[in-house]
Protein backbone atom coordinates (compact mmCIF):
# COMPACT_ATOMS: atom_id res chain seq x y z
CA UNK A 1 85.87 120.48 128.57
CA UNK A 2 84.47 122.46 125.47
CA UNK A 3 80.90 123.24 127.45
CA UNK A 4 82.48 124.26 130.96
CA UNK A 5 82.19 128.29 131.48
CA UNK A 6 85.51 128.43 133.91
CA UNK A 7 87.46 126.35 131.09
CA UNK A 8 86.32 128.87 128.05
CA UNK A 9 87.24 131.44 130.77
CA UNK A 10 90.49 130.29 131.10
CA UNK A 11 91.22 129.79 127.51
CA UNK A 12 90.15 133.54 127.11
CA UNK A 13 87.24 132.46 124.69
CA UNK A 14 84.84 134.45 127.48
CA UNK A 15 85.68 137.55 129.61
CA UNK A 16 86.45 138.09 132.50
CA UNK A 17 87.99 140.65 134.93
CA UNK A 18 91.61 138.57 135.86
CA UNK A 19 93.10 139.59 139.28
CA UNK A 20 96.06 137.23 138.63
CA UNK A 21 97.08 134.23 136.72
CA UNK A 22 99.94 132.07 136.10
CA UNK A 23 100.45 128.66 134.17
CA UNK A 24 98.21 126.70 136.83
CA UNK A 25 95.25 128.59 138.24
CA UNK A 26 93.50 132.04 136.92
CA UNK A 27 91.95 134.08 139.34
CA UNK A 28 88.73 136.45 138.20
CA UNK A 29 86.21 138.50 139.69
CA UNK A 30 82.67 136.78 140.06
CA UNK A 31 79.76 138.12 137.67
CA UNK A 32 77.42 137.66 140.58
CA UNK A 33 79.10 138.77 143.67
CA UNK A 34 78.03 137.90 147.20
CA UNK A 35 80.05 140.38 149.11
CA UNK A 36 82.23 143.90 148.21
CA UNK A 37 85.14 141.28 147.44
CA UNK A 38 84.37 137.93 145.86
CA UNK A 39 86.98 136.13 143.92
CA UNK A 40 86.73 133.06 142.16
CA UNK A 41 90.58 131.22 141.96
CA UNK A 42 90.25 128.23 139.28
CA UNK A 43 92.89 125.82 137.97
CA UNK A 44 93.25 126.04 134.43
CA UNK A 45 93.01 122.11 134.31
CA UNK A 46 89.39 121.21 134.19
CA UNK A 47 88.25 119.18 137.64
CA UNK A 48 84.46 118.72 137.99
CA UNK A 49 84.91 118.87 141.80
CA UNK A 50 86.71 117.98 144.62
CA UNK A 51 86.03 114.75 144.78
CA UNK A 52 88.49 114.40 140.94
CA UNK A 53 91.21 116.11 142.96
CA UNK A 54 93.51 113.44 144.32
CA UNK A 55 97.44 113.46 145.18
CA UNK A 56 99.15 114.88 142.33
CA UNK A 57 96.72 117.88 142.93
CA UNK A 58 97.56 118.48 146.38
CA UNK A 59 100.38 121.23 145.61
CA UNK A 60 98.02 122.64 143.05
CA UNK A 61 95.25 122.99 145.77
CA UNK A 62 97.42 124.61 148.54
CA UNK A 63 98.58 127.06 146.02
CA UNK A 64 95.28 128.11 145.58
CA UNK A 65 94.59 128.26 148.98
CA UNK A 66 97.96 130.45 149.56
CA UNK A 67 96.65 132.82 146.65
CA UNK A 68 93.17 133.37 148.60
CA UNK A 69 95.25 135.01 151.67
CA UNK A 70 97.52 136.65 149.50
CA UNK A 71 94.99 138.45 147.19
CA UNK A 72 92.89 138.85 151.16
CA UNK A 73 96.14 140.75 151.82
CA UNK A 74 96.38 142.68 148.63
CA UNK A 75 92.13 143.73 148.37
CA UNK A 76 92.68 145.15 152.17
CA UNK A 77 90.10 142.27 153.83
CA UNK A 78 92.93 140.41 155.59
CA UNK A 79 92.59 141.83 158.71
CA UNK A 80 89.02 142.69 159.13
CA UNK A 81 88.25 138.63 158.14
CA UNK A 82 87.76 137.25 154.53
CA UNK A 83 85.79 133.68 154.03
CA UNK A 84 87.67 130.84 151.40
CA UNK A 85 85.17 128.51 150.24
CA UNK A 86 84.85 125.46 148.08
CA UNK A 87 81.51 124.45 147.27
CA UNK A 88 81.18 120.51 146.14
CA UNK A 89 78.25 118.53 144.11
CA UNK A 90 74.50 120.25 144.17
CA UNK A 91 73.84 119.79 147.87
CA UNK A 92 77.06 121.53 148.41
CA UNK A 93 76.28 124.78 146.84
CA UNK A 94 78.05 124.07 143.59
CA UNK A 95 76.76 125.37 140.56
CA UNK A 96 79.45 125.42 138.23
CA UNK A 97 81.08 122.13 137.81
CA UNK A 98 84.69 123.76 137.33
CA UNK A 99 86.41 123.44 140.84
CA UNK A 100 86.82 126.97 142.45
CA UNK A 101 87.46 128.43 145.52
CA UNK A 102 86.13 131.51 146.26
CA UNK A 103 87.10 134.23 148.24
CA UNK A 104 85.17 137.08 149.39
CA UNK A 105 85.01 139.64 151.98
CA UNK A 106 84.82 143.78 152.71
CA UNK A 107 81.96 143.19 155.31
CA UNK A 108 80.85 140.97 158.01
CA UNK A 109 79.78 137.62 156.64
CA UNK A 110 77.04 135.51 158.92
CA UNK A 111 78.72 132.52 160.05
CA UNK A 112 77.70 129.27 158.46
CA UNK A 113 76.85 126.89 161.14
């Protein structure tokens, strides 16, 4: 999508500070951070939100899930308690229509229900 932020991200057209990426998902820090540690893990193919995502993503999806815990691991939040979150469609929190999960942590975050 030529007007979607996370897709000129991950073309490298607009930086970013990369934690990790590979041929499927990029991982960056986000410009607006809501705790010491908050990651935003994207795939590199363009899906709106999670509503696009349907069986032929489901490997991509745990993946990115799997990467959350692993980069929780690497920052040092693991143990202490990290949040993953996927935010979906306005009344969902979503502001950029790119999926991403994001992962953040480094202090106590106030539960959500």
């Amino acid at each position: 999508m030529s007007d979607c932020i996370f897709c000129k991200i991950a073309a490298g057209e607009i930086p970013a500070t990369v934690v990790y990426q590979d041929e499927e998902m990029l991982v960056f820090e986000d410009i607006s951070p809501k705790a010491p540690l908050h990651l935003l893990l994207i795939p590199k193919q363009h899906m709106a939100t999670l509503n696009e995502a349907g069986p032929e993503q489901a490997q991509l999806l745990g993946r990115l899930i799997l990467k959350a815990g692993e980069l929780a691991e690497e920052k040092g939040v693991s143990q202490g308690g990290y949040r993953v979150q996927i935010n979906c469609n306005p009344d969902g929190g979503q502001v950029v229509f790119h999926l991403h999960v994001h992962l953040m942590g480094g202090r106590k975050l106030e539960c959500l229900t």
